[in-house]
N, C-alpha and C. Protein backbone atom coordinates (compact mmCIF):
# COMPACT_ATOMS: atom_id res chain seq x y z
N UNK A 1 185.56 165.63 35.08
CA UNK A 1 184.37 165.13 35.73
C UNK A 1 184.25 163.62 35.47
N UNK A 2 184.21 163.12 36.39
CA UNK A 2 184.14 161.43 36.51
C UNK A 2 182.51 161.10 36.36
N UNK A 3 182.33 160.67 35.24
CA UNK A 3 180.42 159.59 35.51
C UNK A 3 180.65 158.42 35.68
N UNK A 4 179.37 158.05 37.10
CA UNK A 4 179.49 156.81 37.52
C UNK A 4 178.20 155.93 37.06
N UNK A 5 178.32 154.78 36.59
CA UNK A 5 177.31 153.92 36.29
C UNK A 5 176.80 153.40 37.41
N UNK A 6 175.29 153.75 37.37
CA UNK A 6 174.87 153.22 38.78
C UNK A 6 174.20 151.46 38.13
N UNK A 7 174.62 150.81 39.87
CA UNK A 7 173.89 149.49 38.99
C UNK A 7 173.36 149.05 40.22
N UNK A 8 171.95 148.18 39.82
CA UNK A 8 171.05 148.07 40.95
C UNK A 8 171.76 146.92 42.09
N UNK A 9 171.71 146.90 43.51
CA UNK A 9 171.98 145.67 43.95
C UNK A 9 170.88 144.74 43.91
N UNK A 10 171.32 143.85 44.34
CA UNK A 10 170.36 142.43 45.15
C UNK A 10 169.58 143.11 46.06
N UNK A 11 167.88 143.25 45.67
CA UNK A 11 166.85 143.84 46.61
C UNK A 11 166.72 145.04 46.85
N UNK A 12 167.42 146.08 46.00
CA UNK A 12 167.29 147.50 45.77
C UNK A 12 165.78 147.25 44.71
N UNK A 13 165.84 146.85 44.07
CA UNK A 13 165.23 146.96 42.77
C UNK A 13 163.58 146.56 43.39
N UNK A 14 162.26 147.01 42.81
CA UNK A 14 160.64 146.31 43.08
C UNK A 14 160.22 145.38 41.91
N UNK A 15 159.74 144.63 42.84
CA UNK A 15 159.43 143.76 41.96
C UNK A 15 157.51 143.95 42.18
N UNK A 16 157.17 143.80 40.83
CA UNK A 16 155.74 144.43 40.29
C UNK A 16 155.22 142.67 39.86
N UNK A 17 153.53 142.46 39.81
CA UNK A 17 153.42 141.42 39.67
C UNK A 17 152.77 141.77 38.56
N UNK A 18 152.88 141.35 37.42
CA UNK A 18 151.36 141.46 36.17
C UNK A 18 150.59 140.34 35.68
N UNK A 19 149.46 140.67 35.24
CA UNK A 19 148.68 139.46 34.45
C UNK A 19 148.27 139.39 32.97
N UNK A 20 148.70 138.53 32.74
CA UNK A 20 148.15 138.68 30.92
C UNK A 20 147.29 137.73 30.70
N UNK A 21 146.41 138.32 29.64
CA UNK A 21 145.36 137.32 29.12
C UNK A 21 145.73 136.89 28.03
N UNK A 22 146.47 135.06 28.17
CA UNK A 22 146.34 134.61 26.49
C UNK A 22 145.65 134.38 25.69
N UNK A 23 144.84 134.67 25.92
CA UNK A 23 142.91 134.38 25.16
C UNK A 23 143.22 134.90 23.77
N UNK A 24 143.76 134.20 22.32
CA UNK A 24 143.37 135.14 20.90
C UNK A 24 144.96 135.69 20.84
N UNK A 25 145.96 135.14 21.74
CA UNK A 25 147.21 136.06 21.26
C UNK A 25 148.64 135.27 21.10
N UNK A 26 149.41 135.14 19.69
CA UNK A 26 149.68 134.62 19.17
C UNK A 26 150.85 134.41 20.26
N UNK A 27 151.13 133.35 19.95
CA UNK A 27 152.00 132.52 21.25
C UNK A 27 153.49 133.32 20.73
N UNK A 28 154.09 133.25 20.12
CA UNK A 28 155.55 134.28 19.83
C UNK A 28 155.54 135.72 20.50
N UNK A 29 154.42 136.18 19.82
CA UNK A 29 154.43 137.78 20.21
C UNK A 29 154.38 137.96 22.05
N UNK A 30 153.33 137.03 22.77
CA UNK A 30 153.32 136.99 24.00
C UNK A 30 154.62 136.59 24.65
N UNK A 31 154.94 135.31 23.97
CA UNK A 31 156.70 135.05 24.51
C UNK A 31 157.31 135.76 24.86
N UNK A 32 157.39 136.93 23.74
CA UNK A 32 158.78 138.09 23.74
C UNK A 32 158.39 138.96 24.66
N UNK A 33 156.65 139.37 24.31
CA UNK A 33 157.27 140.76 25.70
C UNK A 33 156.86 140.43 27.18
N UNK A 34 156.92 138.78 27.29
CA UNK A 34 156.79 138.40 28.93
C UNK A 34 158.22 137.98 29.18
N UNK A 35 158.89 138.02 28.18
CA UNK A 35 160.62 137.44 28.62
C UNK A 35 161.30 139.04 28.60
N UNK A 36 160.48 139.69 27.94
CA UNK A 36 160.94 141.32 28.18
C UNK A 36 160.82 141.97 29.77
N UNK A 37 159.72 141.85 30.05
CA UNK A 37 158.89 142.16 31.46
C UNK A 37 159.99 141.00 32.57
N UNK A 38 159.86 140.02 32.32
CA UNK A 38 160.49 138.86 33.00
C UNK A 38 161.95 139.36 33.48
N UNK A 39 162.53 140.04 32.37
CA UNK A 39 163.88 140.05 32.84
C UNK A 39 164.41 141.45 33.10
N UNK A 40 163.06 142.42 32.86
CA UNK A 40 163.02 143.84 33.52
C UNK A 40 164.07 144.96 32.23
N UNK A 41 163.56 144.39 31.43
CA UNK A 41 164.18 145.28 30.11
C UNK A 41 163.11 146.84 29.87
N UNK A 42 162.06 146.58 30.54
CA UNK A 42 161.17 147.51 30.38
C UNK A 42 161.62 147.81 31.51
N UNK A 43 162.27 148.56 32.24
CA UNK A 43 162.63 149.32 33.47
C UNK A 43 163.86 150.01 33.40
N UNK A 44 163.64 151.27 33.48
CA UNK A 44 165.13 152.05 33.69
C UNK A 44 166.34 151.77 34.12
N UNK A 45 166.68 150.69 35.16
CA UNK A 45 167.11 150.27 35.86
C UNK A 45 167.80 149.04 35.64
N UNK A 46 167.01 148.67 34.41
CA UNK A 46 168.21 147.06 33.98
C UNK A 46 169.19 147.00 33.27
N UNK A 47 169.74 145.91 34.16
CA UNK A 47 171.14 145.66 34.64
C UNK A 47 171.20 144.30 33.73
N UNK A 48 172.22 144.07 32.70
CA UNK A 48 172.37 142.80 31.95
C UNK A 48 172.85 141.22 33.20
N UNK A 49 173.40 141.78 33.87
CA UNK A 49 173.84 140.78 35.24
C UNK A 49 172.69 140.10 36.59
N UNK A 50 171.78 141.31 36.24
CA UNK A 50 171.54 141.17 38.13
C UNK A 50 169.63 141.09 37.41
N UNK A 51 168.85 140.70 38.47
CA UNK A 51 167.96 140.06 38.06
C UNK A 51 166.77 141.58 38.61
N UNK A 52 166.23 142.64 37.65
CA UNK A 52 165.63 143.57 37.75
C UNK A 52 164.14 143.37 37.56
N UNK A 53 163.46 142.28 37.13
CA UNK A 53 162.18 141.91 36.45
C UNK A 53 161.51 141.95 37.66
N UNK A 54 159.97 141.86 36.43
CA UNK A 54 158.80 141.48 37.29
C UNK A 54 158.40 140.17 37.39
N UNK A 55 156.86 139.91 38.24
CA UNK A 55 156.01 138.23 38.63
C UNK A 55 155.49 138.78 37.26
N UNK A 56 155.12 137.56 36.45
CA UNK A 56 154.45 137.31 35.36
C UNK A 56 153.30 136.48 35.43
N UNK A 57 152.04 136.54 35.67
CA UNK A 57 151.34 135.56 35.71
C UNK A 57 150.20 135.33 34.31
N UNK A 58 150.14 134.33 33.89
CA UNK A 58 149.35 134.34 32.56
C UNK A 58 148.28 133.33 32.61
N UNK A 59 147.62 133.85 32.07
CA UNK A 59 145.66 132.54 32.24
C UNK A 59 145.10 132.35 30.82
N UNK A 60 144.75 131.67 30.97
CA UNK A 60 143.74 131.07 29.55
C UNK A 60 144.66 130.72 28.99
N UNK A 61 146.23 129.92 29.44
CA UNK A 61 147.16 129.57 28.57
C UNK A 61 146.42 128.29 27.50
N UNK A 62 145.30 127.99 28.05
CA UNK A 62 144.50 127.20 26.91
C UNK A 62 144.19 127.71 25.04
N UNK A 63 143.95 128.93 25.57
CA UNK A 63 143.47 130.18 24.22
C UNK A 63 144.20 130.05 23.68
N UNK A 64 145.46 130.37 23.72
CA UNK A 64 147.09 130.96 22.94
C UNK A 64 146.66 130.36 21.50
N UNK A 65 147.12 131.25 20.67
CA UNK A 65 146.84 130.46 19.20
C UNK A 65 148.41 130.85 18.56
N UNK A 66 148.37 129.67 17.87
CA UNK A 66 149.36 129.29 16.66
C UNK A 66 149.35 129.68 15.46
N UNK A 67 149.92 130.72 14.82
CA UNK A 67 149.43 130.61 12.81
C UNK A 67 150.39 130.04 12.49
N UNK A 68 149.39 129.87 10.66
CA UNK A 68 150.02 129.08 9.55
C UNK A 68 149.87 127.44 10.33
N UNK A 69 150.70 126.76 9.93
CA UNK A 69 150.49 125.46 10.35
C UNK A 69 151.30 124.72 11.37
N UNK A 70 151.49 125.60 12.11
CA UNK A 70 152.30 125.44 13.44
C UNK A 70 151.72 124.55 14.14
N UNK A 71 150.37 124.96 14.53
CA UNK A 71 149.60 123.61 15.49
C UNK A 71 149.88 121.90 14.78
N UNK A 72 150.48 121.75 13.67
CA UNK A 72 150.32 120.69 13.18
C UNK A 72 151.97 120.08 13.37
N UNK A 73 152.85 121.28 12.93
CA UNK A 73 154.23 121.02 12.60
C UNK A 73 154.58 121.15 13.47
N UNK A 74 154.77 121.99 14.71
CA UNK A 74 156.11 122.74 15.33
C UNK A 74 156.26 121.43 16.73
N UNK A 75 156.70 120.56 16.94
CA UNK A 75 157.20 119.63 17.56
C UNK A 75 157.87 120.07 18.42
N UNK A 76 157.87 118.96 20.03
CA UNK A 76 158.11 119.26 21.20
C UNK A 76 158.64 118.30 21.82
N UNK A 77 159.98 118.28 21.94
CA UNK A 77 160.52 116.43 22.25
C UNK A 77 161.23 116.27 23.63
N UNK A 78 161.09 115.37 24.54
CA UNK A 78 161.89 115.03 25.50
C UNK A 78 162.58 113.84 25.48
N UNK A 79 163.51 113.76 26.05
CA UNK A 79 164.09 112.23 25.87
C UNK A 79 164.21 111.47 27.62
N UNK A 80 163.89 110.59 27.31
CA UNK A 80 164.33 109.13 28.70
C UNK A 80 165.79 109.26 29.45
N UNK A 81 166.27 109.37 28.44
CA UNK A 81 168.61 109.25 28.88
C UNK A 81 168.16 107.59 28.21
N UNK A 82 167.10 107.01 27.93
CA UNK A 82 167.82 105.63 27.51
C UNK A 82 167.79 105.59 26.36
N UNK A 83 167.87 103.71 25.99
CA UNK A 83 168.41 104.27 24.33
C UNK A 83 166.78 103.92 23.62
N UNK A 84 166.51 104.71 22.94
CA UNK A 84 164.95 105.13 21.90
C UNK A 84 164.20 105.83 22.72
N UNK A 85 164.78 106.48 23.69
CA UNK A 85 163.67 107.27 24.74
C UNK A 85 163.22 108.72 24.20
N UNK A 86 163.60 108.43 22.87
CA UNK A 86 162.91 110.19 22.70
C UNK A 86 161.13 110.19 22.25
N UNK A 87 160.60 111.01 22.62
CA UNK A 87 159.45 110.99 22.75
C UNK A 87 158.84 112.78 21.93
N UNK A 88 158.90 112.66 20.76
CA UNK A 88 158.11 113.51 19.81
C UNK A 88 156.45 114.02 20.25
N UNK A 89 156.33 115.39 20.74
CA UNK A 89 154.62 115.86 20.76
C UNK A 89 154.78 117.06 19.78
N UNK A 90 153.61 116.93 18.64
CA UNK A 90 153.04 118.39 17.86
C UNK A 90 152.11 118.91 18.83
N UNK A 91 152.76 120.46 18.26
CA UNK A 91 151.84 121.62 19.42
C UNK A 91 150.31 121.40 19.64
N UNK A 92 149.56 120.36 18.97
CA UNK A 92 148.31 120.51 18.38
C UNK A 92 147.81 119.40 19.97
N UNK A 93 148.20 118.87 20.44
CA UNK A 93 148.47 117.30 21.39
C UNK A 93 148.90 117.98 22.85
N UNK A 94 150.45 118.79 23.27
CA UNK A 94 150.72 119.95 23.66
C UNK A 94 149.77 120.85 24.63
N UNK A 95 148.86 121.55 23.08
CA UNK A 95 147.87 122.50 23.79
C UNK A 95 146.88 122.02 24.45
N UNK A 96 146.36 120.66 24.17
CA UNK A 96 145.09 119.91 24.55
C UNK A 96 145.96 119.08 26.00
N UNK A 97 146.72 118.87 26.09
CA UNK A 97 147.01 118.05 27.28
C UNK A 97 147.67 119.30 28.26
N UNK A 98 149.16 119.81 27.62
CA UNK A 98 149.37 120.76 29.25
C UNK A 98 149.55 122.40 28.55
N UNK A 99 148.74 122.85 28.22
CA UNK A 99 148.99 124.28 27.48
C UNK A 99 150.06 124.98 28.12
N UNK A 100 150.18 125.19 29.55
CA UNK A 100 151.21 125.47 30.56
C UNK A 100 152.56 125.55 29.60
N UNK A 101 152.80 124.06 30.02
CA UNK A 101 153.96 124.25 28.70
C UNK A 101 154.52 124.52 27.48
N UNK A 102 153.33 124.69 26.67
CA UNK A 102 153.57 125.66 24.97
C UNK A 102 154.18 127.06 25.51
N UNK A 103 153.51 127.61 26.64
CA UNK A 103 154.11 128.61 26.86
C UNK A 103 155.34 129.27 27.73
N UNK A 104 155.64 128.14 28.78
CA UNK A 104 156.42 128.10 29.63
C UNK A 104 157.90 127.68 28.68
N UNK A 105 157.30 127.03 27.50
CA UNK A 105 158.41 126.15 26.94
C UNK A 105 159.37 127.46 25.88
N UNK A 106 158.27 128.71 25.69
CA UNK A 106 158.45 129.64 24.31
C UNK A 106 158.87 131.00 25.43
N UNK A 107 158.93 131.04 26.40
CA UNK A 107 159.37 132.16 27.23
C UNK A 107 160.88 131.42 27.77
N UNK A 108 160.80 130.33 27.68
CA UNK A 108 162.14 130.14 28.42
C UNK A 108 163.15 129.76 27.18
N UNK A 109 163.14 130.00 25.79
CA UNK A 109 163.76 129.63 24.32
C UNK A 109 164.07 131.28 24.55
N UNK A 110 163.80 132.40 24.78
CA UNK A 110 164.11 133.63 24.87
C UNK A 110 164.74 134.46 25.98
N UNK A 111 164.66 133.48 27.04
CA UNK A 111 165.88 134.07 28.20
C UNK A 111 167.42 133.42 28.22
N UNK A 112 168.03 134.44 29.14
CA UNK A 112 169.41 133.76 28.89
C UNK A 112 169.60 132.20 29.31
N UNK A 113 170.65 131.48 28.43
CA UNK A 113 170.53 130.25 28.81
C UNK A 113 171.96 130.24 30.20
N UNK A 114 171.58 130.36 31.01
CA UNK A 114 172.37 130.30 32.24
C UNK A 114 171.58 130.35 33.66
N UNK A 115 172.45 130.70 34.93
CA UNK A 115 171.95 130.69 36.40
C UNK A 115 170.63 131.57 36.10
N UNK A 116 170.87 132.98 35.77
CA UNK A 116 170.52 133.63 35.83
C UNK A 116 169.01 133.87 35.22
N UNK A 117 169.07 133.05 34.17
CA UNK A 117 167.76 132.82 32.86
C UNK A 117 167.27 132.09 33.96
N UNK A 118 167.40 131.13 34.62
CA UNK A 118 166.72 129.54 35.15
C UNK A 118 166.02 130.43 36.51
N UNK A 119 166.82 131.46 37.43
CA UNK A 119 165.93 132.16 38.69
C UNK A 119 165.41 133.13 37.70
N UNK A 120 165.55 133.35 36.83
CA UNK A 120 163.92 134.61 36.13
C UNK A 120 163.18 133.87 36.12
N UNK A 121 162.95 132.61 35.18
CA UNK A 121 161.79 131.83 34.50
C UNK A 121 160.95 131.35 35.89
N UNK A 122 161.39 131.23 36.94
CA UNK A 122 160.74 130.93 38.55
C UNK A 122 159.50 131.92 38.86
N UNK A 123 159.97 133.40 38.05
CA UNK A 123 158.85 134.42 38.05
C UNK A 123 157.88 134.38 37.19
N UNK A 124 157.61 133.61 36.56
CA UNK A 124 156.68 133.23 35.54
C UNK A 124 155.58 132.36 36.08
N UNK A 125 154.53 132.20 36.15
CA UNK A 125 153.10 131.92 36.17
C UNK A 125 152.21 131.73 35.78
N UNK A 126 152.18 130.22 34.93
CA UNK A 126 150.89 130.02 34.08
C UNK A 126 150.46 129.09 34.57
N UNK A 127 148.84 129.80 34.10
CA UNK A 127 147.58 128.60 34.24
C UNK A 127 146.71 128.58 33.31
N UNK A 128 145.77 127.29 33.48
CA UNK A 128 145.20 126.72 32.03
C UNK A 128 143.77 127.44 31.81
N UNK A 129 142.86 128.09 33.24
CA UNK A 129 141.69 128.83 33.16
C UNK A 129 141.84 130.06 33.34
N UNK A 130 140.82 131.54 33.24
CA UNK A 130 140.79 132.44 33.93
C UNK A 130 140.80 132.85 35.15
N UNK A 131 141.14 131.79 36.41
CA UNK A 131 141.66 131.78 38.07
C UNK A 131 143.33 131.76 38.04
N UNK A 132 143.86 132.47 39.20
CA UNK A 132 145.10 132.21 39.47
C UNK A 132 145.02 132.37 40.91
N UNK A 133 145.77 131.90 41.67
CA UNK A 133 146.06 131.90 43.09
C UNK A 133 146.80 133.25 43.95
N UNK A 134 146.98 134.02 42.95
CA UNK A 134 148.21 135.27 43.20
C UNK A 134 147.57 136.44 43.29
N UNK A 135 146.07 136.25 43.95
CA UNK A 135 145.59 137.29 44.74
C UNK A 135 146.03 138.41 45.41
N UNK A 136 146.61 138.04 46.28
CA UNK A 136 146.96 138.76 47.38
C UNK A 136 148.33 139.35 47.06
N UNK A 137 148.83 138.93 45.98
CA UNK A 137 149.62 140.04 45.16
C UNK A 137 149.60 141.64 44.89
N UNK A 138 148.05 141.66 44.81
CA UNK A 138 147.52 142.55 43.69
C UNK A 138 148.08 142.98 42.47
N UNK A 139 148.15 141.64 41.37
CA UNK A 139 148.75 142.39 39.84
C UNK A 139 147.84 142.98 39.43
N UNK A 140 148.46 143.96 38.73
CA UNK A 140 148.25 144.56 37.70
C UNK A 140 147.58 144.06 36.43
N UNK A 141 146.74 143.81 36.01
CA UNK A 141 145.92 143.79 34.20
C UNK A 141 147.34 144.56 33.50
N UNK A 142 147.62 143.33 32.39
CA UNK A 142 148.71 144.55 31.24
C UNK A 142 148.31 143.88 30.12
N UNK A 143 148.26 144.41 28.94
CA UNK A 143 147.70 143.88 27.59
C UNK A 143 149.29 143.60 26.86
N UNK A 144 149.31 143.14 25.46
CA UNK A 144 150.40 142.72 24.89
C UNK A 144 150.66 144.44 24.61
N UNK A 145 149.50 145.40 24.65
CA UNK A 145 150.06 146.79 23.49
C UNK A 145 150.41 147.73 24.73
N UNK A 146 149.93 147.47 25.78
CA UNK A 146 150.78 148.22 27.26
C UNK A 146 152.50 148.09 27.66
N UNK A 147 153.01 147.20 26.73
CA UNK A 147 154.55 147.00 27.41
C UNK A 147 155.35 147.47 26.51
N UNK A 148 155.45 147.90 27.21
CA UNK A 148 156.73 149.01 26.74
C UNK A 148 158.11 148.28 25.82
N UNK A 149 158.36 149.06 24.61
CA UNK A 149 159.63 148.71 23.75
C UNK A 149 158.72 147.51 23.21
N UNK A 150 157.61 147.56 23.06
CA UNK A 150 156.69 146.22 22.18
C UNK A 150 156.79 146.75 20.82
């Protein structure tokens, strides 16, 4: 008897939209299980190759909190390409100017670093209040203790 591994194609697979509230929830723990959801590890169906995930959309990326002394220490740097163009921000500076990115920056440190990581992270969706534009979606409400393999 021959078993065959079934593997999803391109557009076999649904894609589900969810929303999380970062309001009070520690920016790591949210990372992991939206790069979980993101890349469809919570689904029967995933495939290490082919892109099985859900839309991720997240609000109050303002809330997200930091422990221990992270808001003070954990540094965020870009550089120019010229020469002294690097430019040092603590998370504390970060959260007050584009919160977006504390979190956009800690979901994309946990996907693959390739093609494939760069069209997931496209499904990701943060904003800085309790509004998002992705109405007519209809996501789903999911808490951090609803996802599965958490």
């Amino acid at each position: 008897m021959v078993m065959k591994t079934y593997f999803p194609k391109e557009g076999e697979v649904s894609n589900d939209w969810y929303v999380m509230n970062a309001d009070g929830v520690v920016l790591g723990r949210l990372a992991a299980r939206v790069a979980m959801i993101l890349r469809g590890k919570t689904k029967p169906v995933f495939t290490p190759h082919a892109d099985t995930g859900d839309f991720v959309i997240i609000v109050n990326a303002d809330k997200v909190k930091l422990t221990g002394a992270k808001l003070l220490q954990k540094t965020y740097q870009k550089h120019s390409n010229h020469p002294g163009g690097l430019r040092v921000t603590n998370a504390k500076t970060m959260l007050e100017k584009k919160p977006e990115e504390v979190i956009y920056q800690a979901v994309k440190g946990m996907l693959p670093k390739n093609t494939l990581g760069r069209k997931i992270l496209k499904k990701l969706k943060v904003y800085r209040g309790g509004e998002h534009p992705h109405k007519a979606q209809m996501p789903k409400e999911i808490s951090l203790k609803e996802v599965q393999g958490a």
